[in-house]
Structure formats: structure tokens, C-alpha cells
Protein backbone atom coordinates (compact mmCIF):
# COMPACT_ATOMS: atom_id res chain seq x y z
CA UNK A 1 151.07 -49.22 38.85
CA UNK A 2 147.62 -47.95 38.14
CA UNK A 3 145.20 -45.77 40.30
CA UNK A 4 142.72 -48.23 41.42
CA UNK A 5 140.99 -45.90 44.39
CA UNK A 6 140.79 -42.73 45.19
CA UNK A 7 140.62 -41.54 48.61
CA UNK A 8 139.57 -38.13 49.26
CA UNK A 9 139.41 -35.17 52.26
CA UNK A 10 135.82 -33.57 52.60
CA UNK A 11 136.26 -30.02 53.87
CA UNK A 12 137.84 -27.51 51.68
CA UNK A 13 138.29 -30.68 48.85
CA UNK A 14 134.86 -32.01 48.36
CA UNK A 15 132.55 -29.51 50.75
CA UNK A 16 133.04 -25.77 51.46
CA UNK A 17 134.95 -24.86 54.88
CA UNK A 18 132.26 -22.54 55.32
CA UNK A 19 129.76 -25.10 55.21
CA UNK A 20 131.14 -26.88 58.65
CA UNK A 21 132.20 -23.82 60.15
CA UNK A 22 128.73 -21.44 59.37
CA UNK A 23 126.49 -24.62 59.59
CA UNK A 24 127.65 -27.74 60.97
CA UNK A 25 130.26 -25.98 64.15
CA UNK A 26 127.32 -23.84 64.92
CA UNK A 27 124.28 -26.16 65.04
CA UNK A 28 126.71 -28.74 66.90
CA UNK A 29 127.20 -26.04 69.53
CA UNK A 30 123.13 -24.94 70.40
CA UNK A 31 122.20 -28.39 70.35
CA UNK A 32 124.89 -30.55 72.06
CA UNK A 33 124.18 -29.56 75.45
CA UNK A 34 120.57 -30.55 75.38
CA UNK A 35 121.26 -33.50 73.30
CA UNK A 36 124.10 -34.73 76.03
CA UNK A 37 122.01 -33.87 79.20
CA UNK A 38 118.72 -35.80 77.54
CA UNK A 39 120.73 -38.89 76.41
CA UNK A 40 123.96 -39.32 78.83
CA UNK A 41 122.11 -42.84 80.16
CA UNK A 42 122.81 -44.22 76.15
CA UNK A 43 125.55 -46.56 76.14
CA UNK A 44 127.34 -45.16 72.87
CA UNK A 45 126.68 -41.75 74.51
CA UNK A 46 127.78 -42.50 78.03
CA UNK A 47 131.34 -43.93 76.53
CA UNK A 48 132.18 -40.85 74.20
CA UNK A 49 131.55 -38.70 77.52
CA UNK A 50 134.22 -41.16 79.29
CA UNK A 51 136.68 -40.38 76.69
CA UNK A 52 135.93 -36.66 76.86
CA UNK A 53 136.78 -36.97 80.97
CA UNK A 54 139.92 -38.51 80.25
CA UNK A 55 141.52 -36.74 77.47
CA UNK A 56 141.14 -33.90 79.19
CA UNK A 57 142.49 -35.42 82.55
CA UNK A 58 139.37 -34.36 84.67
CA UNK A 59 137.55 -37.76 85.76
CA UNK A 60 135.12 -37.16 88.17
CA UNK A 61 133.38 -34.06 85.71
CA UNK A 62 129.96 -34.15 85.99
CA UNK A 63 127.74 -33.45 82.92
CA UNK A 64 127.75 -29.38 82.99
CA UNK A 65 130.97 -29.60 83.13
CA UNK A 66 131.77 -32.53 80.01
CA UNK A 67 129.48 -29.90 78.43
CA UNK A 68 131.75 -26.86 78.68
CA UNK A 69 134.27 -28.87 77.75
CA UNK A 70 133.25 -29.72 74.63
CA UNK A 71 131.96 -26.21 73.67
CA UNK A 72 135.57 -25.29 74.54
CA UNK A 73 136.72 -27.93 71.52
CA UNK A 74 134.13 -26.89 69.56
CA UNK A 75 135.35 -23.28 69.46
CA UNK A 76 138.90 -24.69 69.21
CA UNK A 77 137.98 -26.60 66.40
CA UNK A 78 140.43 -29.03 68.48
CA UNK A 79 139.90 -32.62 66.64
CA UNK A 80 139.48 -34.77 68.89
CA UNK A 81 137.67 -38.08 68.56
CA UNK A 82 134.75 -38.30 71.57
CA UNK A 83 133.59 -34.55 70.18
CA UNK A 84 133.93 -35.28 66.72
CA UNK A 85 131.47 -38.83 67.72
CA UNK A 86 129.37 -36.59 69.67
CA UNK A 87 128.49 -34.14 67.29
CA UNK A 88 127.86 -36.82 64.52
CA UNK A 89 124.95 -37.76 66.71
CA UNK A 90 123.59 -34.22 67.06
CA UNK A 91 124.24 -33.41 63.31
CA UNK A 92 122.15 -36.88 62.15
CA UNK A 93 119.39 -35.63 64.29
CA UNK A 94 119.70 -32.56 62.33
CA UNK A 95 119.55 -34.39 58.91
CA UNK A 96 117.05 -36.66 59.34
CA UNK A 97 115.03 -33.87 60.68
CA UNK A 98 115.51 -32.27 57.44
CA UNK A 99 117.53 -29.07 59.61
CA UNK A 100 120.44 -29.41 57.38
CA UNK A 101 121.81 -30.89 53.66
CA UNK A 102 125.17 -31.94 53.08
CA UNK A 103 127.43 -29.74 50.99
CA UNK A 104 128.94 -31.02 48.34
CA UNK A 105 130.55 -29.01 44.96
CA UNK A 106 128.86 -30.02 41.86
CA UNK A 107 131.95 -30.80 40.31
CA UNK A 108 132.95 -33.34 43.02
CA UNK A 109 129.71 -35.11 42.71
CA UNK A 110 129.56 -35.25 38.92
CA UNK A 111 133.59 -36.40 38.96
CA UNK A 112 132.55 -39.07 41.61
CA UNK A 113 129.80 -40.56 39.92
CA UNK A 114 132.04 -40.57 36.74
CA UNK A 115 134.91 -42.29 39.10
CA UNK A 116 132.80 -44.50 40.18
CA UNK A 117 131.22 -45.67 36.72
CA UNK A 118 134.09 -45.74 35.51
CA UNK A 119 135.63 -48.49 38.42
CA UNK A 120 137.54 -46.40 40.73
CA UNK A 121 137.16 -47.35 44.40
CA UNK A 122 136.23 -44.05 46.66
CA UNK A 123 136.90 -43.68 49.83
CA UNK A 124 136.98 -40.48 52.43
CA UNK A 125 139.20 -39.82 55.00
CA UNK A 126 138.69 -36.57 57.49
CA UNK A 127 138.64 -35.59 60.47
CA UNK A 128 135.12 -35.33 61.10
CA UNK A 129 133.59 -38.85 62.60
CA UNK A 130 132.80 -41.79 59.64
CA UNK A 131 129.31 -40.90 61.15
CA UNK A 132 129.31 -37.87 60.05
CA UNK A 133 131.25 -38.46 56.78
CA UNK A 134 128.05 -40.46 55.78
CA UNK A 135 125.72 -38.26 56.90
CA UNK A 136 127.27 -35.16 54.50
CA UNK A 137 127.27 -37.68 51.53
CA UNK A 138 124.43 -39.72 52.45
CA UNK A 139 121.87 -36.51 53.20
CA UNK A 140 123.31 -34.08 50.65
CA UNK A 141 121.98 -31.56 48.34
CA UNK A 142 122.59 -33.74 45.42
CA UNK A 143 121.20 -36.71 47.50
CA UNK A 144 122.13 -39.60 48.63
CA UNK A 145 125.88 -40.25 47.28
CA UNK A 146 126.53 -42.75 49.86
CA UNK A 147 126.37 -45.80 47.07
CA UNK A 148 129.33 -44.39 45.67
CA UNK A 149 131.58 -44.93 48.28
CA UNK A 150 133.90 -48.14 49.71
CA UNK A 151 134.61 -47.06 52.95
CA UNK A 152 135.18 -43.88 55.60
CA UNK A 153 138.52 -43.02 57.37
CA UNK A 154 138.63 -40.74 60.43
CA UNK A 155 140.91 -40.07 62.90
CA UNK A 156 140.65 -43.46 64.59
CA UNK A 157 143.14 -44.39 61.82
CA UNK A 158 145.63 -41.84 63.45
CA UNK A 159 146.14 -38.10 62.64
CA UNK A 160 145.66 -36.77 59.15
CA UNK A 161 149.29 -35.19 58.78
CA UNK A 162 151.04 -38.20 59.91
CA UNK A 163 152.36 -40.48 57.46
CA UNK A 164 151.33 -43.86 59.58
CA UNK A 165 147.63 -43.11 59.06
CA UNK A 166 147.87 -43.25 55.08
CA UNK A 167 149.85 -46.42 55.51
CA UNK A 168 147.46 -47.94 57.98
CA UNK A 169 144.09 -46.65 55.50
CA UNK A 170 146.29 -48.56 52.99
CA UNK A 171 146.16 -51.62 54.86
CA UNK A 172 142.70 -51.43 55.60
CA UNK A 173 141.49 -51.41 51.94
CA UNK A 174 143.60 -54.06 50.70
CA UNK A 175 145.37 -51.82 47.91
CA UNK A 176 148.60 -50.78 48.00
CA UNK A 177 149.82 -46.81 48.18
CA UNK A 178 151.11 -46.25 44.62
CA UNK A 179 147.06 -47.46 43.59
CA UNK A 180 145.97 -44.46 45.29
CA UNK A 181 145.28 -41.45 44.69
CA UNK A 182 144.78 -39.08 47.69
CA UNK A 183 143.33 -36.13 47.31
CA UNK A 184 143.28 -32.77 49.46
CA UNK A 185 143.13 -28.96 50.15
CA UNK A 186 146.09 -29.40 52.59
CA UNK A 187 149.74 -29.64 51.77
CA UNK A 188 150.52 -31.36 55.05
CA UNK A 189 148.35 -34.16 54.59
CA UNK A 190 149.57 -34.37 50.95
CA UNK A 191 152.82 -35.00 51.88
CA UNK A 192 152.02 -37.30 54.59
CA UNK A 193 150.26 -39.11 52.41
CA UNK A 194 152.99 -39.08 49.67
CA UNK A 195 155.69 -40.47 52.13
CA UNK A 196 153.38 -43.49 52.42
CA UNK A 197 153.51 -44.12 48.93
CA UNK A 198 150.07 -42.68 47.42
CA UNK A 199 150.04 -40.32 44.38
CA UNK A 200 149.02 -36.78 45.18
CA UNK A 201 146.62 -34.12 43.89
CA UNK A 202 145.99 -30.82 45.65
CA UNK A 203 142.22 -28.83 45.06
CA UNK A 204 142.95 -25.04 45.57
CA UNK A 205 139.47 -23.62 44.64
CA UNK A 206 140.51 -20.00 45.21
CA UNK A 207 143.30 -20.46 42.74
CA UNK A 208 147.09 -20.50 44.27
CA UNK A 209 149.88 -23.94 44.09
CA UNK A 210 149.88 -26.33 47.28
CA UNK A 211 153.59 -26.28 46.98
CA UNK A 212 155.06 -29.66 45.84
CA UNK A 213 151.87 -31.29 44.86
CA UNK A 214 149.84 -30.73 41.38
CA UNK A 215 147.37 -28.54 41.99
CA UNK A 216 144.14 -28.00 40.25
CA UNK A 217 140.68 -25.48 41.44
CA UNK A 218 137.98 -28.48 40.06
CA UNK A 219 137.84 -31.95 40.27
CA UNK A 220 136.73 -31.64 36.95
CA UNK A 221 140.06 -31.35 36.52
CA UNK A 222 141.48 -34.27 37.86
CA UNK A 223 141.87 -37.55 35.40
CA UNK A 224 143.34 -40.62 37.93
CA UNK A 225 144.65 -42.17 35.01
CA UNK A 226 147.82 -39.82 34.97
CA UNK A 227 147.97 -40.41 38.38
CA UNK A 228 149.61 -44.28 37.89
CA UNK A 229 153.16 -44.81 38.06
């Protein structure tokens, strides 16, 4: 069969680690508590501060305390889905103030436009909220790249090491698992997605082999076409 999308991991594929952990982590962190206290009445607010009470089995918290909560996650880097909601609110405040640009390597954006062109379906699946998944892509330095793109994936589709959430993203777009072509800086998630059935290419930009996978340091380097069973 032959690669008809290509679904692909943001940080450490598409975007710098450093860029979430020096920029996005830390502007989440100053401005979530202010942003929470001023807008706990929003609906879309109010329920993401639910679901912060009871995955961490304390129901009755009060707002202070929802707050330390989620600066504990945040310093965790735990992935969990009200925080990662939560701070795509904060970080689109920060964007469309003009606070902070989307990270993306040149490589990936020139081999995206050239997918894209060329008929490839693109999709991204992370961990970070589809909100903020759009807001990288859609506010970045290279502008707005969000025409390029099918659909988002977060974890609402499960857990990105687990081999259930490829086959469910699978479902979702309509194509089946040997059409796709996943890429990512993470062996684990390569293999999960692998086991579902989706070809497999692994970005190590600092050079090195994500063991089992092929492996390449540019998406320059990547041609989908070889990809196809």
C-alpha cells in the first residue's frame, strides 16, 4: 500500500524541546494562576478545573489550591489532559498578543509544504492540547501553517506509547495504518505506532539511531514514497 498521510509528533520532531520547556512551560506557569482566578466563572474553564479536582482525587479544592496543583504538573511535566487544555488557553492569549511565535524547524516547514503540494494528508498528534497544536502551527515563525494540516490528535485519543491510540487516530481519519506514515523523536511511540500497523520514521536531530526504526536528523530527509509497503 502507499503512504497517503503522514502524521507527525511536534516536540523534539517538528519544534525544539527547548522551545516548550524555555518558552511555552515557563510562560504557562507566571500566567496560569491569574488567568484561572480571573476566568474560573467560564464554562470551558470551570469544566477543565473539575477534571483537575478529580484526577487528582481532591473534590472540594478551592481555586488556590486547583492552582498549586497544576503548577505541581507543570513542573512534572505530568501530561495530563485538563492542564494541557488549560494552558492552551493561557498560551493563545500569549500568541495573539504577539508574546510568543511558534517554533517550527525550517526543514519541517519546507518538507510540509512540499508534502502537502505534493497530496499527502498531514496530521499531528502530541501531547500538548489540539488547541495548542494549532496555535504552534497556526502563529509560527514561518506563519500561519495551519492550511496545511487535516486534523490534530492529542491525548484524548489515548496515550501516545500505547498502541490503541494509533489504531483509534487511524479510525478517525478514514485511512488505514499501512497508509501512514508516523513520524517521531521517540522510540516508544514508534513502536506503538508500528504495532498498529503504520510505517515508521524516527528524527534524531543530534545524530544517534532510535533503535529499530529508520532514523534520519532532517525531514529533508524523509521521502514517504519509500515508506509504502
Amino acid at each position: 500500500m502507499t503512504i497517503k498521510a503522514i502524521l507527525t509528533d511536534i516536540e523534539g520532531t517538528t519544534s525544539a524541546v527547548s522551545f516548550v520547556f524555555d518558552v511555552l512551560f515557563p510562560y504557562a506557569a507566571e500566567h496560569l494562576p491569574d488567568f484561572i482566578r480571573h476566568n474560573a466563572g467560564r464554562a470551558d474553564v470551570a469544566g477543565q478545573l473539575d477534571a483537575v479536582r478529580r484526577d487528582s482525587g481532591e473534590p472540594d479544592a478551592d481555586i488556590e489550591r486547583v492552582v498549586a496543583i497544576l503548577l505541581g504538573w507543570i513542573a512534572e511535566d505530568r501530561k495530563a489532559t485538563p492542564l494541557k487544555a488549560l494552558q492552551g488557553m493561557v498560551w493563545e492569549q500569549g500568541y495573539q498578543a504577539g508574546q510568543l511565535k511558534g517554533h517550527v524547524y525550517p526543514d519541517a516547514v519546507q518538507a510540509l509544504k512540499d508534502w502537502h503540494q505534493q497530496g499527502y494528508r498531514l496530521f499531528v498528534y502530541s501531547s500538548g492540547s489540539i488547541q495548542a497544536q494549532k496555535l504552534i502551527f497556526g502563529c509560527s515563525e514561518a506563519g500561519d501553517l495551519s492550511p496545511l494540516f487535516s486534523g490534530y490528535f492529542d491525548t484524548t485519543s489515548g496515550p501516545k506509547r500505547e498502541t490503541q491510540s494509533y489504531q483509534r487516530i487511524s479510525e478517525a481519519m478514514g485511512i488505514a495504518p499501512a497508509e501512514i506514515l508516523f513520524l517521531s523523536d521517540i522510540v516508544q511511540e514508534l513502536d506503538a505506532a508500528r504495532e498498529a500497523g503504520m510505517a515508521t520514521c524516527g528524527l534524531a536531530r543530534e545524530s544517534g539511531e532510535l533503535l529499530g526504526h529508520e532514523t534520519v536528523a532532517s525531514f529533508a530527509d524523509i521521502e514517504p514514497s519509500r515508506f509504502g509497503a
